[in-house]
N, C-alpha and C. Protein backbone atom coordinates (compact mmCIF):
# COMPACT_ATOMS: atom_id res chain seq x y z
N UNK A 1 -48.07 6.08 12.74
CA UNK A 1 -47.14 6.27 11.65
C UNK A 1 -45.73 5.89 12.11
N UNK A 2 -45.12 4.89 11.17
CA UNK A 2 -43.59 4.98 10.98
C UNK A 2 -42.85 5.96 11.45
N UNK A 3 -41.89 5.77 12.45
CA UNK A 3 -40.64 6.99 12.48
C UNK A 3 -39.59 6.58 12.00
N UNK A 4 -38.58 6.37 10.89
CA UNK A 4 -37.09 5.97 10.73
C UNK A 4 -36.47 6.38 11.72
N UNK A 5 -35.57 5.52 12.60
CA UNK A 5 -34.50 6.13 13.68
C UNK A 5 -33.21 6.07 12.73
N UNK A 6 -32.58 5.17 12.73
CA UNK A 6 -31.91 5.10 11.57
C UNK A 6 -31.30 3.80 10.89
N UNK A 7 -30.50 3.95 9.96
CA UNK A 7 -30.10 2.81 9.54
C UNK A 7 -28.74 2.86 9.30
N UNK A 8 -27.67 1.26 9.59
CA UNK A 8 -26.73 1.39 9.46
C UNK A 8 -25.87 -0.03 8.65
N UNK A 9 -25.11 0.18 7.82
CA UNK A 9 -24.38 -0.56 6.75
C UNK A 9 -23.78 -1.53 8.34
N UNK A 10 -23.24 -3.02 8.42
CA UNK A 10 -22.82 -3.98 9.41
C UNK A 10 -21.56 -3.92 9.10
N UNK A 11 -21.04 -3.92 9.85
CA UNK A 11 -19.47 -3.87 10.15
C UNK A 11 -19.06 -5.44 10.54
N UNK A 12 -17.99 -6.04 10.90
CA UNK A 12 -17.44 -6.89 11.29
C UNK A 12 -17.63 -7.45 12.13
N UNK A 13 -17.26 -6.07 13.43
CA UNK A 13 -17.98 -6.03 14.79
C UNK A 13 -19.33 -6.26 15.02
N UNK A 14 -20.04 -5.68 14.04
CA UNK A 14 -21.53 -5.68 14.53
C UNK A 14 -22.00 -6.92 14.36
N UNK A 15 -21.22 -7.91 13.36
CA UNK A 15 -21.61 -9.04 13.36
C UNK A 15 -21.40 -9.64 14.26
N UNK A 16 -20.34 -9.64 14.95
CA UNK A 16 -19.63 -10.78 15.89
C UNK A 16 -19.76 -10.38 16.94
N UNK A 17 -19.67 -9.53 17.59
CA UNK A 17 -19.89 -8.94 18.88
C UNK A 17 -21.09 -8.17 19.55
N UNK A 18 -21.57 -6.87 19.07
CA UNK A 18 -22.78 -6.53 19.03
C UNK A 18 -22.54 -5.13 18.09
N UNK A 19 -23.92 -4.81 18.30
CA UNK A 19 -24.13 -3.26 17.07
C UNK A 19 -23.96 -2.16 17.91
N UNK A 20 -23.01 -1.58 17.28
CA UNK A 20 -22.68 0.12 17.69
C UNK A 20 -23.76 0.92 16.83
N UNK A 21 -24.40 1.66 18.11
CA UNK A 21 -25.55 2.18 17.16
C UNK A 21 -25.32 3.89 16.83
N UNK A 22 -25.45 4.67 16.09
CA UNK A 22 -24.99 5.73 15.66
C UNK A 22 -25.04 7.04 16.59
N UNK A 23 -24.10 7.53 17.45
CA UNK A 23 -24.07 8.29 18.58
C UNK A 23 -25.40 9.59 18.24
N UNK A 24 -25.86 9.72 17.25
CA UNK A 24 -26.57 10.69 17.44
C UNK A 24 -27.76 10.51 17.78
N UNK A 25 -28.03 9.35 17.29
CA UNK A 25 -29.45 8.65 17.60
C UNK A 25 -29.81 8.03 19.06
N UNK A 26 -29.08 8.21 19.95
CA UNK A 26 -28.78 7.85 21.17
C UNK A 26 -30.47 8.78 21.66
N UNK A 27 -30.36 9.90 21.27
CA UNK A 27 -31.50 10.84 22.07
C UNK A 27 -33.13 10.01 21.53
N UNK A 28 -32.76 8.73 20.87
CA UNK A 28 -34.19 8.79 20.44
C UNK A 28 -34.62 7.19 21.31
N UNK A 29 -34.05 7.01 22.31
CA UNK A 29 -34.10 6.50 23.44
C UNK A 29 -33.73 6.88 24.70
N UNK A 30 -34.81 6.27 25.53
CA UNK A 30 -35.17 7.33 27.01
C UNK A 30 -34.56 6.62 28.09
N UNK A 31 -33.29 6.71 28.53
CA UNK A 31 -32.78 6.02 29.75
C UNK A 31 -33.13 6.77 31.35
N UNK A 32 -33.74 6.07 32.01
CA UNK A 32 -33.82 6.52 33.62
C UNK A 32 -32.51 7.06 33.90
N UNK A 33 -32.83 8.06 34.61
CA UNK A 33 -31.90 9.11 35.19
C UNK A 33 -30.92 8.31 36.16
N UNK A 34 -29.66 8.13 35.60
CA UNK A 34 -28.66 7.39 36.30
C UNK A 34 -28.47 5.90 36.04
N UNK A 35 -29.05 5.32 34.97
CA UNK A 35 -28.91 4.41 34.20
C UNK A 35 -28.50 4.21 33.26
N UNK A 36 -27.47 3.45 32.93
CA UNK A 36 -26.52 3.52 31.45
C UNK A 36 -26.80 2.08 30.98
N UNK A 37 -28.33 1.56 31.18
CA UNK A 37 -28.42 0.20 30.35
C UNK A 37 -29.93 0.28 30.36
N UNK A 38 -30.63 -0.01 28.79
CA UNK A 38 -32.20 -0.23 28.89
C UNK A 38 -32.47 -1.51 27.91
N UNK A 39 -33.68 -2.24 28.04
CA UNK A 39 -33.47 -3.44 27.12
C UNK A 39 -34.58 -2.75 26.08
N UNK A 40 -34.52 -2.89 25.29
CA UNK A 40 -35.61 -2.03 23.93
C UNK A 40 -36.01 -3.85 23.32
N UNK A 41 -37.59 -3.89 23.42
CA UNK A 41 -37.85 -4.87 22.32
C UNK A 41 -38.48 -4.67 20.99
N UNK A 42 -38.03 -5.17 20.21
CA UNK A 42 -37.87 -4.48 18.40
C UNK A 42 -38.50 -6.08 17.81
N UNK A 43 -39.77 -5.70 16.99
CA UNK A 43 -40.35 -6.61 16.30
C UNK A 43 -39.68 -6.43 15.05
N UNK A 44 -39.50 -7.97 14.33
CA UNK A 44 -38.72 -7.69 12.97
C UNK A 44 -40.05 -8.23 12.01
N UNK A 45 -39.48 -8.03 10.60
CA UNK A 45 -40.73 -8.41 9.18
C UNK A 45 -41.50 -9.45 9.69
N UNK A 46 -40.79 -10.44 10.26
CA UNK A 46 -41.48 -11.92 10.33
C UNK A 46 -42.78 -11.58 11.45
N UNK A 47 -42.40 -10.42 12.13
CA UNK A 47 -43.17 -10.20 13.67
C UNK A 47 -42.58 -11.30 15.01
N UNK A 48 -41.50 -11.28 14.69
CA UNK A 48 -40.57 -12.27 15.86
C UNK A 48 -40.50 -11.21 16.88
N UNK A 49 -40.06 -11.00 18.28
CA UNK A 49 -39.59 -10.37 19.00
C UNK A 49 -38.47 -10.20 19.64
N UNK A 50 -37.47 -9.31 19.66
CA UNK A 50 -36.41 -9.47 19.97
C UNK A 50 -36.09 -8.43 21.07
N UNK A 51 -35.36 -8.91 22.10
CA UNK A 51 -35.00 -8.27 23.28
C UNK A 51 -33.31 -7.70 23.04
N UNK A 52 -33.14 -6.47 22.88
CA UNK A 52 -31.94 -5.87 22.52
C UNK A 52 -31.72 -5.09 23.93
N UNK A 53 -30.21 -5.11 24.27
CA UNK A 53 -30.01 -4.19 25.76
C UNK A 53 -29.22 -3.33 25.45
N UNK A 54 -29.55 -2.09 24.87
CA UNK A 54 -28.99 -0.77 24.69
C UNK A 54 -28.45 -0.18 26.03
N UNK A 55 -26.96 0.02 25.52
CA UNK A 55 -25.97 0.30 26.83
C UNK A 55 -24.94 1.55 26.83
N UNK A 56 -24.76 2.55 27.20
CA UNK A 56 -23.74 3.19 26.83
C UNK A 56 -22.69 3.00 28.21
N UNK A 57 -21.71 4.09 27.75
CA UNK A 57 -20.52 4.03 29.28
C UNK A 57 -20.98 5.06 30.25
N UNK A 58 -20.32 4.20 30.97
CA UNK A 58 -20.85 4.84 32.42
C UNK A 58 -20.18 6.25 32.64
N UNK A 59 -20.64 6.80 33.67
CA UNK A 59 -19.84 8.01 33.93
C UNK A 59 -19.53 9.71 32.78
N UNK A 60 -20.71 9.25 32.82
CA UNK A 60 -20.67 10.66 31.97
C UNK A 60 -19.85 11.07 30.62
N UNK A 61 -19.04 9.61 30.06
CA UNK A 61 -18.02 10.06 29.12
C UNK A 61 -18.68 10.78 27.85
N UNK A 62 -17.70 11.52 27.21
CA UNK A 62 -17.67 12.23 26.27
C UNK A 62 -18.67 11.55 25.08
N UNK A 63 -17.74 10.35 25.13
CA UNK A 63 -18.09 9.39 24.17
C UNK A 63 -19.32 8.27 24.39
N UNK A 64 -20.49 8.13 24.43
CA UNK A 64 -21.45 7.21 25.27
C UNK A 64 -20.98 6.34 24.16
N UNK A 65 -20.86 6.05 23.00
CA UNK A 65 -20.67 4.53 22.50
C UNK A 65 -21.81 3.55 23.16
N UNK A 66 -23.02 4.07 22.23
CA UNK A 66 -24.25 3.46 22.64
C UNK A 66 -24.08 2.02 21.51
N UNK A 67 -24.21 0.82 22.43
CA UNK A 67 -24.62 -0.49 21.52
C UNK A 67 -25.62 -1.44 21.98
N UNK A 68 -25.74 -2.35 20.71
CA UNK A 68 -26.81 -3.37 21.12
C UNK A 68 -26.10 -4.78 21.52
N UNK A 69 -26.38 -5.24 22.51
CA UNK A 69 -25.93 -6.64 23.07
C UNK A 69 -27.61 -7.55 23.45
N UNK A 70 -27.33 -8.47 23.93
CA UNK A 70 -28.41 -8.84 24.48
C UNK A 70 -28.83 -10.39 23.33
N UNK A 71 -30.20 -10.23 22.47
CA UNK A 71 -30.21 -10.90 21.64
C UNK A 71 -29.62 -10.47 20.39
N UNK A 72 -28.81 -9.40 20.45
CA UNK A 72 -28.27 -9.10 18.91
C UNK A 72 -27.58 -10.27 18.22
N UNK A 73 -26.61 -10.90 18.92
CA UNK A 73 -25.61 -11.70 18.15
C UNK A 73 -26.85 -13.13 17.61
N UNK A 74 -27.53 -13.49 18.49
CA UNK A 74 -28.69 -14.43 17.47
C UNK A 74 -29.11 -13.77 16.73
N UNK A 75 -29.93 -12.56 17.12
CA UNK A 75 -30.19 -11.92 15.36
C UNK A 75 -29.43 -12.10 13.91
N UNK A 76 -28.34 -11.54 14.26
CA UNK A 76 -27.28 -11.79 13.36
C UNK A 76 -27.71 -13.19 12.89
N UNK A 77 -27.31 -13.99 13.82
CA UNK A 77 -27.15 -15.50 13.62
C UNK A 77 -28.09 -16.20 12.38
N UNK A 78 -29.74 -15.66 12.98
CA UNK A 78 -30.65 -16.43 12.64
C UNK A 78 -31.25 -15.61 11.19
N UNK A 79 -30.86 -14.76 11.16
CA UNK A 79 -31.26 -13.86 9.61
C UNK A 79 -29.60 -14.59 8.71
N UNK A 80 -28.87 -14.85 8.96
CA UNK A 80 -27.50 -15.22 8.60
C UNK A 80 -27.04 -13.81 8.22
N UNK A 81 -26.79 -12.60 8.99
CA UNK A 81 -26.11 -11.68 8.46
C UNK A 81 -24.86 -11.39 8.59
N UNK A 82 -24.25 -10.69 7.54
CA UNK A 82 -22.97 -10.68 7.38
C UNK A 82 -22.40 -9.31 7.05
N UNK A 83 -21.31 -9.28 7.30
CA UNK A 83 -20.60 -7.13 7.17
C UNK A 83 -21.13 -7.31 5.95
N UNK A 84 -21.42 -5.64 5.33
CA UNK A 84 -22.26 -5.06 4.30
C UNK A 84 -23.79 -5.25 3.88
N UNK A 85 -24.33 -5.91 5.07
CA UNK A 85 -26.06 -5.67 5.08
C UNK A 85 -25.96 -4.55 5.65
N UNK A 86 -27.64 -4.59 5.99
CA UNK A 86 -27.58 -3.15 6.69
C UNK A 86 -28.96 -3.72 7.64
N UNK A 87 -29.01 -3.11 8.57
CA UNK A 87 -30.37 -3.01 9.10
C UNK A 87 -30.95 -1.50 9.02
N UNK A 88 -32.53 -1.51 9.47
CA UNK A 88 -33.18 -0.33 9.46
C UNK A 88 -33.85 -0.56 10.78
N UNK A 89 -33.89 0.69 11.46
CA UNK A 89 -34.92 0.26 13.07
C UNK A 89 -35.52 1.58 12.95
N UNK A 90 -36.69 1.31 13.48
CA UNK A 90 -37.90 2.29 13.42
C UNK A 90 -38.75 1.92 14.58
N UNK A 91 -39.78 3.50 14.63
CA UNK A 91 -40.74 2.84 15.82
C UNK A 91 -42.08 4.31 15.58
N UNK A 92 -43.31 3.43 16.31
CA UNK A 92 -43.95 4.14 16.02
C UNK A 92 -44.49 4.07 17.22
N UNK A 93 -45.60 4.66 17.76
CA UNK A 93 -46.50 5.09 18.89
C UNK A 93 -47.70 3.93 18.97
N UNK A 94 -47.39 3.19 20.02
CA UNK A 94 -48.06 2.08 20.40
C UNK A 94 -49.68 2.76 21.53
N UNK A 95 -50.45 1.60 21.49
CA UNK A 95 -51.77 1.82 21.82
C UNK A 95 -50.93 2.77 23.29
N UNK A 96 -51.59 3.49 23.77
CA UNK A 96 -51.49 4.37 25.17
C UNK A 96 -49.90 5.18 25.17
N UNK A 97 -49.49 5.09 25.98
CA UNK A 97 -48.36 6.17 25.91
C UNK A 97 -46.86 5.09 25.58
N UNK A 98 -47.40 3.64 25.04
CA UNK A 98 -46.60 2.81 24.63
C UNK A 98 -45.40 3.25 23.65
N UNK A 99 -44.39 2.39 22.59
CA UNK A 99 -43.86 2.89 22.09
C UNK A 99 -42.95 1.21 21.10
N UNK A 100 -43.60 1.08 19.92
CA UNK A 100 -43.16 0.29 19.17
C UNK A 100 -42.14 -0.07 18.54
N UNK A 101 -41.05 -0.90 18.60
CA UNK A 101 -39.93 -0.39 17.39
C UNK A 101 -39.65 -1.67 16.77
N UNK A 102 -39.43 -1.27 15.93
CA UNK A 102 -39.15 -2.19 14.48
C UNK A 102 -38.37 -2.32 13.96
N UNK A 103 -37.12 -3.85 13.53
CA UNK A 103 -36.21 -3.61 13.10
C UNK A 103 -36.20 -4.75 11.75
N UNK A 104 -35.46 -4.40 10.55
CA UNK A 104 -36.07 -4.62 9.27
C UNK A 104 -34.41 -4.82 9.24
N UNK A 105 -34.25 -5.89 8.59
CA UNK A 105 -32.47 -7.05 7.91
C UNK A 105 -32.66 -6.98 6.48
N UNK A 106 -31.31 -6.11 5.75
CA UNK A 106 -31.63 -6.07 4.38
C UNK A 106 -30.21 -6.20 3.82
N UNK A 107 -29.96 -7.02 2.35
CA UNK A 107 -29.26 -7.73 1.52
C UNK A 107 -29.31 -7.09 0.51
N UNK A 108 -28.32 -6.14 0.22
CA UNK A 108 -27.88 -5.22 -1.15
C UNK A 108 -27.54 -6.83 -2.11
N UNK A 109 -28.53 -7.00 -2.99
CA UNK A 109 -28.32 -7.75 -4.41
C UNK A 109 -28.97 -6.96 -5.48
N UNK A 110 -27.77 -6.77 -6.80
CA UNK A 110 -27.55 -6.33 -8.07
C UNK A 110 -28.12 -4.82 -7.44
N UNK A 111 -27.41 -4.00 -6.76
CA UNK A 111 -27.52 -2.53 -6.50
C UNK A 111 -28.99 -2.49 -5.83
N UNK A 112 -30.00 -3.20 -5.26
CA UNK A 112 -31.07 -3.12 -4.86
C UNK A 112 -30.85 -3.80 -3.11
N UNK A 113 -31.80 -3.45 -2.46
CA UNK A 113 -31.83 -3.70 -0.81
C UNK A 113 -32.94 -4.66 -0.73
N UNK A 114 -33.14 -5.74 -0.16
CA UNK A 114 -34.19 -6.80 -0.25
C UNK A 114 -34.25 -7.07 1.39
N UNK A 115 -35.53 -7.61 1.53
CA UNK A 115 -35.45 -7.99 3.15
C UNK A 115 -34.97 -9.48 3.34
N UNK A 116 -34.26 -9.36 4.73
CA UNK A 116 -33.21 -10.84 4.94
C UNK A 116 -34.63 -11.24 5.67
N UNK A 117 -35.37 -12.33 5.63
CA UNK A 117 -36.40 -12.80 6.28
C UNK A 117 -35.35 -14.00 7.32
């Protein structure tokens, strides 16, 4: 089964630089003890694969300011997204003690959300 982690409206930044992902949701990824960088790969609609490197700051700050770098900015690129989409990332429980996640590109047209293929 589906888990929603969450979803977030694209900012400017998230287009051009990489995605700030929502500090609370940080706990629903497992970083090795003393590591402030993991690469998460996230299948999208098409079933493409994408290698994202979820990073926060070092040193214990207050603030981890967890984001996605890595292949994000082609993502962007190759869905053509732009500030005010949104993405959705999810994940579900893969064969053995695996762990799936899924990320879904969507285009608010006439008040409705459609998938950016």
């Amino acid at each position: 089964m589906e888990q929603h982690l969450f979803t977030k409206v694209l900012s400017p930044v998230d287009t051009t630089h990489r995605l700030t992902i929502p500090a609370p949701n940080l706990g629903d990824f497992e970083f090795p003890t003393g590591q402030h960088a993991i690469n998460i790969e996230a299948t999208d609609t098409t079933e493409q694969q994408w290698t994202f490197r979820l990073s926060i700051r070092r040193n214990n700050d207050p603030n981890p300011r967890p984001v996605f770098t890595g292949q994000w900015i082609r993502f962007v690129r190759e869905k053509g997204l732009r500030a005010g989409d949104r993405i959705v990332f999810s994940r579900q429980q893969a064969e053995g003690d695996g762990v799936q996640y899924r990320i879904r590109a969507e285009r608010e047209i006439f008040h409705y959300w459609v998938n950016v293929e």
